[in-house]
Protein backbone atom coordinates (compact mmCIF):
# COMPACT_ATOMS: atom_id res chain seq x y z
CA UNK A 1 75.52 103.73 96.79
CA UNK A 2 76.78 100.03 96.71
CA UNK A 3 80.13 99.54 97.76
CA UNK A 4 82.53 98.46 94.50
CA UNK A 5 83.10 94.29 94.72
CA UNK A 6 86.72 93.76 96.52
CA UNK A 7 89.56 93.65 94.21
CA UNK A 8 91.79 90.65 93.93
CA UNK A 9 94.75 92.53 96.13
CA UNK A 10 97.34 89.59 96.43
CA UNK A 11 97.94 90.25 92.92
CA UNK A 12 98.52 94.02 92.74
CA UNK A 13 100.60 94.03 96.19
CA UNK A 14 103.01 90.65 94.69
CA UNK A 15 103.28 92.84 91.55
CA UNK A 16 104.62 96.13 93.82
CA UNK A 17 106.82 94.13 95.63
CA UNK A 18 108.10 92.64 92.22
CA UNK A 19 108.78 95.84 91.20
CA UNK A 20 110.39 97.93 94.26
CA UNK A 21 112.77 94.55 94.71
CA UNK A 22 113.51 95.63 91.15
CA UNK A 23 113.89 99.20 92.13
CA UNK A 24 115.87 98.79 95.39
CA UNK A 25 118.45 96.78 93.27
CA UNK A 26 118.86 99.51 90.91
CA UNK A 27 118.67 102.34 93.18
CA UNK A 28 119.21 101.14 96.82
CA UNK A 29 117.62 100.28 100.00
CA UNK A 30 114.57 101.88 99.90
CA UNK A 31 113.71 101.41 103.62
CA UNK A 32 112.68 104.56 105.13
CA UNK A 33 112.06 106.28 102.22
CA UNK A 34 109.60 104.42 100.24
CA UNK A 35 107.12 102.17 101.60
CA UNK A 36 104.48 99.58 100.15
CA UNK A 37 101.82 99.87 102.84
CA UNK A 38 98.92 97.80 100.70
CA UNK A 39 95.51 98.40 101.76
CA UNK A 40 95.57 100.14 105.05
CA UNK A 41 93.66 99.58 107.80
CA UNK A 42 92.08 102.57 109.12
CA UNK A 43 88.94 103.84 107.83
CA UNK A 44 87.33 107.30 107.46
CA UNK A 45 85.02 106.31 110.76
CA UNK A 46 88.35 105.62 112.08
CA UNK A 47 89.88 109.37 111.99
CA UNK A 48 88.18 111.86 114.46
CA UNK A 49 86.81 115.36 113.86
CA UNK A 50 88.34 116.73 110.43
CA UNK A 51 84.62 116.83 109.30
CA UNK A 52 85.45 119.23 106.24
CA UNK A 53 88.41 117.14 105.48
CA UNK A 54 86.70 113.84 105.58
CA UNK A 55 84.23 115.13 103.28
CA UNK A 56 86.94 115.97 100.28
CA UNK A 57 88.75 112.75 101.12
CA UNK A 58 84.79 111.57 100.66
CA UNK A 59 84.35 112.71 97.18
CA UNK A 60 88.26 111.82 96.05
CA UNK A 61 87.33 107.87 97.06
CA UNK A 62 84.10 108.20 94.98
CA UNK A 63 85.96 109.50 91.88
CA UNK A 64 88.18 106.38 92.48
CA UNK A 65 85.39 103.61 92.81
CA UNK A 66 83.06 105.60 90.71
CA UNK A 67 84.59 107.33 88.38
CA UNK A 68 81.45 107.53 85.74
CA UNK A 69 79.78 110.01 88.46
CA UNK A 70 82.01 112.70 87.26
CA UNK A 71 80.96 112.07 83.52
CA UNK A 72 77.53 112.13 84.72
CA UNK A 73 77.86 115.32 86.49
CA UNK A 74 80.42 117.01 83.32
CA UNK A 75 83.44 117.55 85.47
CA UNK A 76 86.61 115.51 85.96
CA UNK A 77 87.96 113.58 89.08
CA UNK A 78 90.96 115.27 90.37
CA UNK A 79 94.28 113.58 89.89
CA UNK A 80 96.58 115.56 92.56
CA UNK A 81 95.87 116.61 95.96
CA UNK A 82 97.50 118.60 98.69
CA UNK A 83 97.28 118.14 102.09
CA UNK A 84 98.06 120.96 104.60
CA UNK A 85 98.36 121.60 107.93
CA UNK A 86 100.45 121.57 111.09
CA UNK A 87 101.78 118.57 112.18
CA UNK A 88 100.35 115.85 113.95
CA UNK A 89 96.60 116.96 112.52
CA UNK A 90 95.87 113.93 110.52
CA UNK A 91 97.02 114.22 107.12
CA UNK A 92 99.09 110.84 106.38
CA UNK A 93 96.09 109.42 108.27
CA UNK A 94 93.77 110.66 105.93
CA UNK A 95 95.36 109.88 102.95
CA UNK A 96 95.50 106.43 104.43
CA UNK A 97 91.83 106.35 105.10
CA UNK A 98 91.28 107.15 100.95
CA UNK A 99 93.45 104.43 100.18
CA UNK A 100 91.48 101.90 102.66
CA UNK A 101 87.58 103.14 101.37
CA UNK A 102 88.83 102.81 97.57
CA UNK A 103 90.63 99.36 97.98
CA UNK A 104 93.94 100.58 96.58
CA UNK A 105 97.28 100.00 96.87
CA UNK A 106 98.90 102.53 99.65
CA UNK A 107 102.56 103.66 98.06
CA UNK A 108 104.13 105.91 100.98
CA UNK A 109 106.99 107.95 99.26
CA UNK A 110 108.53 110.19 101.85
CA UNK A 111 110.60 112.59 100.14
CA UNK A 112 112.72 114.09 102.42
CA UNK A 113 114.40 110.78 102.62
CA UNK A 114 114.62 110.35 99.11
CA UNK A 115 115.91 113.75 98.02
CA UNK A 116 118.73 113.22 100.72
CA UNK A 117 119.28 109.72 99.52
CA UNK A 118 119.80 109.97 96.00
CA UNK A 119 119.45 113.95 95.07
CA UNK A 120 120.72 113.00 91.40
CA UNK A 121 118.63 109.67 90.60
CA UNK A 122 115.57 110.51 92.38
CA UNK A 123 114.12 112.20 89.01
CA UNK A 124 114.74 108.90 87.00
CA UNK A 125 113.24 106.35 90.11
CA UNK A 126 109.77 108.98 90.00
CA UNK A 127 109.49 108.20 86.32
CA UNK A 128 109.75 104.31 87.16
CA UNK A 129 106.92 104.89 89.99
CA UNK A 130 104.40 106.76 88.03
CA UNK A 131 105.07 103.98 84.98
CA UNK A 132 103.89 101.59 87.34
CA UNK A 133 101.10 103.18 88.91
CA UNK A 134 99.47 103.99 85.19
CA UNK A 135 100.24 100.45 84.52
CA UNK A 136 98.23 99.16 87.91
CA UNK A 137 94.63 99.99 88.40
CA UNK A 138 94.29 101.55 91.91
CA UNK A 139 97.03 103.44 93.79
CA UNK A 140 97.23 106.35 96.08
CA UNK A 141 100.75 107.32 95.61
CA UNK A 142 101.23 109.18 99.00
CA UNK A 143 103.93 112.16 98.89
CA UNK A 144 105.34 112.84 102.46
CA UNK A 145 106.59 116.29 102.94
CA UNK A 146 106.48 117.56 99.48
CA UNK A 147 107.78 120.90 100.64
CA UNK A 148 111.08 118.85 100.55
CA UNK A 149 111.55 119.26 97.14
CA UNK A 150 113.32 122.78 97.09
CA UNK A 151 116.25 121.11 97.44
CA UNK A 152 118.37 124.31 96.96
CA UNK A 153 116.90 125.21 100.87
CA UNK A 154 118.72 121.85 102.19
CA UNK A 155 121.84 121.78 100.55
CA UNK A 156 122.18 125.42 99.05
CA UNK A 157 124.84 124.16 95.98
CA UNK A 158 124.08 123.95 92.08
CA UNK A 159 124.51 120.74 91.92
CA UNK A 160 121.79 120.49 94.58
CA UNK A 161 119.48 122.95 92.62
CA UNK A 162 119.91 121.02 89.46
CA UNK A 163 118.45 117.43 90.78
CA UNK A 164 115.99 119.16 92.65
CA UNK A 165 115.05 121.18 89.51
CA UNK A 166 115.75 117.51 87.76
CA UNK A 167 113.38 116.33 90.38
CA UNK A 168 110.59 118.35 90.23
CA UNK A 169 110.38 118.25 86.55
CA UNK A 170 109.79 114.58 86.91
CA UNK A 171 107.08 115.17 89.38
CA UNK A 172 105.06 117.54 87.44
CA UNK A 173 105.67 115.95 83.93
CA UNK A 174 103.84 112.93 85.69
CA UNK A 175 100.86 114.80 87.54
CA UNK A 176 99.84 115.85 84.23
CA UNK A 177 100.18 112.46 82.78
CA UNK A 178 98.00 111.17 85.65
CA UNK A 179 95.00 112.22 83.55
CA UNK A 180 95.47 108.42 81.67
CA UNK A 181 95.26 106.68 85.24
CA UNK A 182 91.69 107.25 85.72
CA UNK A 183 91.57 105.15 89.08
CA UNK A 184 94.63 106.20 90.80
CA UNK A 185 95.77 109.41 92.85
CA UNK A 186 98.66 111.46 94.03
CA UNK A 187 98.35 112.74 97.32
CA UNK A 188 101.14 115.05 98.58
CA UNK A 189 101.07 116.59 102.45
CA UNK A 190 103.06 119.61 103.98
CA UNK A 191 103.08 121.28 107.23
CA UNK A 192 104.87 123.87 105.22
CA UNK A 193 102.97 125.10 102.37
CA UNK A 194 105.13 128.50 102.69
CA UNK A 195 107.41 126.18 101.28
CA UNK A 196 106.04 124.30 98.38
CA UNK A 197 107.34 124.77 94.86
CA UNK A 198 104.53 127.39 93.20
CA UNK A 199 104.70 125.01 90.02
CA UNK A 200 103.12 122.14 91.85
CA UNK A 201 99.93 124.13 92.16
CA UNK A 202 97.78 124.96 89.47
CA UNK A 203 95.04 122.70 87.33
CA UNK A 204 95.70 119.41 86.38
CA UNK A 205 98.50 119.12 88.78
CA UNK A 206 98.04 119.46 92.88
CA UNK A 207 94.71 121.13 91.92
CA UNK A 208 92.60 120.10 94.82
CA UNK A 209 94.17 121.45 98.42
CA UNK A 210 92.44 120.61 101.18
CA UNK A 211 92.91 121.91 105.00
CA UNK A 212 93.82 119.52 108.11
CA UNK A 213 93.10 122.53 110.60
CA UNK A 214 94.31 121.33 114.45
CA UNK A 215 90.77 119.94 115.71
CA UNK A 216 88.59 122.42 118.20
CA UNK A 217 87.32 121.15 121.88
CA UNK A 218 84.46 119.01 120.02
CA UNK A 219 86.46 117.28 117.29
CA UNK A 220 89.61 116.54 120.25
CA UNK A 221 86.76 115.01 122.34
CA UNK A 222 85.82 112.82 119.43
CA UNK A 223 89.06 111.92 118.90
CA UNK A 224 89.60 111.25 122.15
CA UNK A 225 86.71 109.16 122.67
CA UNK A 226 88.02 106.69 119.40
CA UNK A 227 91.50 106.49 121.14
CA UNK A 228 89.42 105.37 124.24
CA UNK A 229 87.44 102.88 122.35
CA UNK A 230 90.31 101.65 120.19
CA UNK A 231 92.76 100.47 123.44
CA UNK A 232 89.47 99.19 125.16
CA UNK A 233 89.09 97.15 122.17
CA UNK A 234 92.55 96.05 122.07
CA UNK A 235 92.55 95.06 125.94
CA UNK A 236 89.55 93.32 125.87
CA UNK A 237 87.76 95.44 129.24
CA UNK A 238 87.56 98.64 130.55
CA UNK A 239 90.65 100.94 131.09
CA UNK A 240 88.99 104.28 131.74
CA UNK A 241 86.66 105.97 134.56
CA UNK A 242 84.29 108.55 133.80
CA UNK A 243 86.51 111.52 132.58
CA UNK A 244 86.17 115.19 133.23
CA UNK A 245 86.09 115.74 129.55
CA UNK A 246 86.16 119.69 129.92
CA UNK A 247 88.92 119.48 131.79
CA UNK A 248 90.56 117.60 129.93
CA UNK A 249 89.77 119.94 126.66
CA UNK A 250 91.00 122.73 128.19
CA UNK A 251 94.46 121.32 128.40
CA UNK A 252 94.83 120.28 125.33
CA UNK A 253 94.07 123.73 123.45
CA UNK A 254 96.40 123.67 120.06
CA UNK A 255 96.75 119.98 119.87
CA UNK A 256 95.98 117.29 117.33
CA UNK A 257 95.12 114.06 117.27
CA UNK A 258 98.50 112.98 117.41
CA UNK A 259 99.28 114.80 120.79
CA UNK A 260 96.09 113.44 122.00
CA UNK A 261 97.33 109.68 120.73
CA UNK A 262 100.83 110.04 122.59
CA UNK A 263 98.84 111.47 125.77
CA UNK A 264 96.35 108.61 126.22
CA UNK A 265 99.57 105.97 124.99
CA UNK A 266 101.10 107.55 128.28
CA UNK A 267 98.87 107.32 130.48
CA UNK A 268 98.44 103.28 129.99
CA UNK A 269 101.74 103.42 129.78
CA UNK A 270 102.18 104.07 133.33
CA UNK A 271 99.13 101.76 134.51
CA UNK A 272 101.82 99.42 132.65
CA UNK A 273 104.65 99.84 134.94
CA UNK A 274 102.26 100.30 137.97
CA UNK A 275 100.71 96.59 137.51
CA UNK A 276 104.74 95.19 136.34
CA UNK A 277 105.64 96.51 139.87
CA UNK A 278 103.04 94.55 141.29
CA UNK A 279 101.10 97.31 142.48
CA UNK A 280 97.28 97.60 141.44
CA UNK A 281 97.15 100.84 138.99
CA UNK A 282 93.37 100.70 138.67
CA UNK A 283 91.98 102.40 135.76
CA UNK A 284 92.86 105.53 133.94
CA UNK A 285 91.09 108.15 135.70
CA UNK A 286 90.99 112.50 134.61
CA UNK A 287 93.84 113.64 136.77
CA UNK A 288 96.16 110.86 135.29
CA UNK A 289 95.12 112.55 131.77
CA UNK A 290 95.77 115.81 132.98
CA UNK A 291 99.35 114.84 135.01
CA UNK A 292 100.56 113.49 131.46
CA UNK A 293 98.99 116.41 129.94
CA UNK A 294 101.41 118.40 131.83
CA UNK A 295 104.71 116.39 131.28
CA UNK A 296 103.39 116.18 127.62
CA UNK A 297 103.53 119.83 127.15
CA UNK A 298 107.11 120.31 128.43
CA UNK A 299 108.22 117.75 125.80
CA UNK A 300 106.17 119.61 123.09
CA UNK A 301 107.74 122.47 123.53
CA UNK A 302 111.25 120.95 123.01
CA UNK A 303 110.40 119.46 120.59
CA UNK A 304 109.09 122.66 118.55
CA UNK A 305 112.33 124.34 119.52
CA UNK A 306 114.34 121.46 117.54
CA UNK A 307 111.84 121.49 114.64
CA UNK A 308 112.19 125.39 113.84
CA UNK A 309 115.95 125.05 115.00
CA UNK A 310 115.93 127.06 118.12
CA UNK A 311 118.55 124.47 119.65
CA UNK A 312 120.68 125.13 116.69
């Protein structure tokens, strides 16, 4: 199937910015919190393993650039979707990847900082975003950490529970209004869905959920092989020998692409400081992978402790 012709994008992303300079003077600095990313830059081919995944995010761009195919077929494009899985598995990367293949806008709301930031207003600024995105023609309106909204959890106060209750209301009135923005999505993530409001599931509101699973031995050597590729590409010449790929998978059992991104950023990293020494690194061979492997694993396991407050 033909690709849909490019849309005109310096007009939709000078519009956004119009409008969350608008919003930031009303509300306040929205750095950190909400982001206007435009049409990203990594594609589907870009994102390795996640095969199931990739083929949901598949059929969510095609209801986007297609959206007669539905019609055809008698069913209806989903309008909210839920991303789950641990951390570091891909999700935000994914829902990047639908926003790239579907040439639309990339809005990245992350709501943890926004429910901290203004726990009484933030019902009120989601009713200006969804305005705008029925307004506009294309958006994937990306919510980071949606298990954030049971705000009661962070704060544990009434006046905490009421905006988050204020909150969520706002949220779900608008998922079921998103029926009217027939090329446009909400995509929500959690590494928690334990913790997600019930409400938000259910048809015509997060009604699609889709797994981001941590990748087995084949899908991390794919994704290993497109970090390779992607700093070779960058450098402009080889940075790797032959790797002991086996080896190398069997270190790396229970980690995602993100581990495996920080590992190989490592490694160069330290060819880096070899060569700004003067000394001649040479190229990134297995037992450098597996040495940073090591280290890496140490720091994992702090950080897990913080995450699930062992430290605390």
């Amino acid at each position: 199937m033909e690709r849909p012709p490019q849309r005109t994008k310096e007009i939709t992303l000078r519009g956004w910015e119009d409008f969350l300079r608008g919003v930031s003077k009303r509300f306040g600095s929205l750095a950190g919190k909400i982001a206007l990313e435009g049409i990203p830059d990594v594609a589907l081919q870009d994102i390795g393993g996640l095969q199931s995944a990739k083929r949901e995010v598949e059929s969510l761009i095609l209801s986007l650039t297609h959206p007669d195919l539905h019609s055809r077929w008698g069913t209806t494009a989903n309008k909210g979707v839920l991303l789950y899985g641990p951390p570091g598995t891909g999700k935000t990367l994914l829902a990047r990847a639908l926003a790239r293949e579907a040439e639309a806008v990339f809005l990245h709301c992350r709501i943890r900082g926004i429910a901290f930031r203004w726990p009484a207003e933030a019902g009120d600024l989601f009713q200006e975003l969804f305005a705008a995105i029925r307004a506009d023609s294309r958006v994937v309106l990306y919510l980071h950490e949606i298990d954030a909204l049971a705000l009661e959890r962070i704060y544990g106060t009434e006046m905490a529970r009421g905006a988050g209750r204020q909150l969520l209301n706002a949220i779900l009135e608008n998922l079921v209004g998103m029926a009217d923005a027939n090329e446009s999505v909400v995509v929500a993530s959690t590494c928690r869905p334990d913790a997600v409001d019930p409400a938000l599931i259910g048809l015509g509101r997060l009604d699609r959920l889709i797994e981001v699973p941590l990748p087995d031995a084949e899908e991390r050597e794919d994704i290993l092989q497109i970090l390779q590729k992607r700093a070779e590409a960058l450098a402009g010449r080889s940075l790797f020998k032959p790797l002991d790929v086996d080896a190398i998978m069997a270190r790396t059992v229970k980690m995602g692409g993100a581990d495996l991104h920080e590992i190989v950023q490592r490694a160069l990293e330290e060819k880096a400081r070899l060569e700004g020494r003067g000394q001649d690194p040479g190229l990134v061979e297995t037992q450098d992978l597996l040495r940073v492997i090591e280290e890496y694993r140490k720091i994992k396991d702090v950080v897990e402790k913080i995450r699930y407050g062992q430290y605390l």
